[in-house]
C-alpha atoms as a PDB file:
ATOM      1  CA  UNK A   1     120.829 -68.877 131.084  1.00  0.00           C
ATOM      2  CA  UNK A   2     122.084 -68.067 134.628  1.00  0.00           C
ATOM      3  CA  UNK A   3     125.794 -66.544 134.821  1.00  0.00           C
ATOM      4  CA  UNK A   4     126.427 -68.682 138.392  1.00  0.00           C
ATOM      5  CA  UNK A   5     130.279 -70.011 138.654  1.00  0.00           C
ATOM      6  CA  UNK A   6     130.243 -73.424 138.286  1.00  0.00           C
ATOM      7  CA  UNK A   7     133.072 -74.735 140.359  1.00  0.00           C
ATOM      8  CA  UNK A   8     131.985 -78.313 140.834  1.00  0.00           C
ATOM      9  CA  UNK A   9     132.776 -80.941 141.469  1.00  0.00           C
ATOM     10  CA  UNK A  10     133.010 -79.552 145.517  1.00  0.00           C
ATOM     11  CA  UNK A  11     134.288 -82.528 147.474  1.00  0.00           C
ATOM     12  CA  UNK A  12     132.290 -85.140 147.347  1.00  0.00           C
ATOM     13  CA  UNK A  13     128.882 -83.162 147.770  1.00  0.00           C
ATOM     14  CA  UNK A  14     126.722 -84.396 145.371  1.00  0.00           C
ATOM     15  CA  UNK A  15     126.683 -82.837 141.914  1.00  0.00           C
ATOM     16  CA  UNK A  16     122.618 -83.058 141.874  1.00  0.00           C
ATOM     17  CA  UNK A  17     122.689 -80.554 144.674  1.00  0.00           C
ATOM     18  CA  UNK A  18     122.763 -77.377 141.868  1.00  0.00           C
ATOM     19  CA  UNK A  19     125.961 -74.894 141.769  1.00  0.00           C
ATOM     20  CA  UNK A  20     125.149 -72.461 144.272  1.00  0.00           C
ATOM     21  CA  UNK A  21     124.834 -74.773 147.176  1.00  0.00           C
ATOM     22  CA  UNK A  22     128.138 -76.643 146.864  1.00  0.00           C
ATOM     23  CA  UNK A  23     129.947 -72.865 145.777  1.00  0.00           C
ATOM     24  CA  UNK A  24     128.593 -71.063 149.277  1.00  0.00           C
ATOM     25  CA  UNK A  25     129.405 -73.984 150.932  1.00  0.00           C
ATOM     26  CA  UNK A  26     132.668 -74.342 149.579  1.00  0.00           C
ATOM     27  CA  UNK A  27     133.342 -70.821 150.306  1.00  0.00           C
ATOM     28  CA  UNK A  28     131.851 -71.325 154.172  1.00  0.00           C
ATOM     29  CA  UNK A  29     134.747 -73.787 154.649  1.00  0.00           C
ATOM     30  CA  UNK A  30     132.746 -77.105 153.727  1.00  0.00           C
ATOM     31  CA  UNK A  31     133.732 -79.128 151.106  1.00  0.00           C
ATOM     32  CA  UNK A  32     132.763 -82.479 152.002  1.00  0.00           C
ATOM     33  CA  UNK A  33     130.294 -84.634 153.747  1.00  0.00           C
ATOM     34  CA  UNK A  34     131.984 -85.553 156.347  1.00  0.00           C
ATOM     35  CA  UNK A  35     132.403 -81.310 157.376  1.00  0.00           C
ATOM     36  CA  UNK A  36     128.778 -80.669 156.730  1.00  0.00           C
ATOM     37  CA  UNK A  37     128.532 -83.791 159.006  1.00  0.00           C
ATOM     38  CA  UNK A  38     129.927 -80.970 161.775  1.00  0.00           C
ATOM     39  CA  UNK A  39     126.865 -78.410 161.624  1.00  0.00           C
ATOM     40  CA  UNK A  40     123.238 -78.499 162.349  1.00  0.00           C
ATOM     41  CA  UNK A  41     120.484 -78.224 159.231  1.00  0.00           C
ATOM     42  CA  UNK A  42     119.603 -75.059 160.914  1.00  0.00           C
ATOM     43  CA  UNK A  43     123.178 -73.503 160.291  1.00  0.00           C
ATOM     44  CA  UNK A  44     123.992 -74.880 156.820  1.00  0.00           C
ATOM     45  CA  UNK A  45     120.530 -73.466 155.767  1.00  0.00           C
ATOM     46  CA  UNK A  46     121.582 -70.099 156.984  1.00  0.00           C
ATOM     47  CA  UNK A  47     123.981 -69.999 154.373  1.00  0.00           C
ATOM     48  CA  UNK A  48     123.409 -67.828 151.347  1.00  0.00           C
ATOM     49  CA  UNK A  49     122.267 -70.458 148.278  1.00  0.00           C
ATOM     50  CA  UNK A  50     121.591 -73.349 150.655  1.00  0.00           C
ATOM     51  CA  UNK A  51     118.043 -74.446 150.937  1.00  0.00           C
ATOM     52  CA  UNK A  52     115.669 -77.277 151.335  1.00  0.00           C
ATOM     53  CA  UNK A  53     116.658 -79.318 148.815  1.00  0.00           C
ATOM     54  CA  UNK A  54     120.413 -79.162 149.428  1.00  0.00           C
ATOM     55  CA  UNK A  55     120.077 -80.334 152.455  1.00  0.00           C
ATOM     56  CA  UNK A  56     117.373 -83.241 151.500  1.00  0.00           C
ATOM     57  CA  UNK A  57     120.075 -84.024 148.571  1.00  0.00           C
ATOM     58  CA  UNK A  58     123.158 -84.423 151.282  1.00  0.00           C
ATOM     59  CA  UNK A  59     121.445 -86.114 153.836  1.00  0.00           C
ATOM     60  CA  UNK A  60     120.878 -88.613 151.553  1.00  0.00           C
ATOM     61  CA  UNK A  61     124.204 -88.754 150.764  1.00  0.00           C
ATOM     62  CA  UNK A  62     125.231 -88.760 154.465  1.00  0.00           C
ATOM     63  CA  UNK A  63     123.049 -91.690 155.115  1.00  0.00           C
ATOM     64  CA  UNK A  64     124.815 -93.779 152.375  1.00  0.00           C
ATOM     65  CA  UNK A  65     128.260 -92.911 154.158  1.00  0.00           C
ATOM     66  CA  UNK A  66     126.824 -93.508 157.679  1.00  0.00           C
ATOM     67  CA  UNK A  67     126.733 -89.813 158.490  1.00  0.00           C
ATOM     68  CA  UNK A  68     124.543 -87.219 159.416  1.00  0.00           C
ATOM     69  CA  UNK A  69     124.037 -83.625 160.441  1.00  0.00           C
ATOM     70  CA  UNK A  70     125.149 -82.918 163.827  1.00  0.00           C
ATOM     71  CA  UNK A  71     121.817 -82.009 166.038  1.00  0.00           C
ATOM     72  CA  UNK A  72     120.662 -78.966 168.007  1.00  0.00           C
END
């Protein structure tokens, strides 16, 4: 069993994202959608506990809300 705060819900990141991802990211300042909507893939990824499939989970999400990660 892993000792990892769960502080979710974040936002409205999806829960199916894990707990780390939406905790760093909360902690980074992003705690919704719409502010992950403000950084590249490249810089959310360099966040501790965000990988791959945090960002395949939001931009799911993004695309159901008409948003997606700003580019390079």
């Amino acid at each position: 069993m892993s000792n990892t705060p769960d502080i979710r819900p974040v936002g409205d990141l999806p829960h199916s994202m894990g707990k780390t991802a939406p905790r760093e990211l909360k902690y980074a300042g992003i705690d919704s959608l719409q502010k992950a909507s403000k950084h590249t893939e490249k810089e959310l990824l360099a966040i501790h506990g965000v990988g791959p499939k945090a960002i395949r989970v939001m931009k799911e999400a993004m695309a159901e809300k008409g948003l997606s990660f700003r580019q390079d």
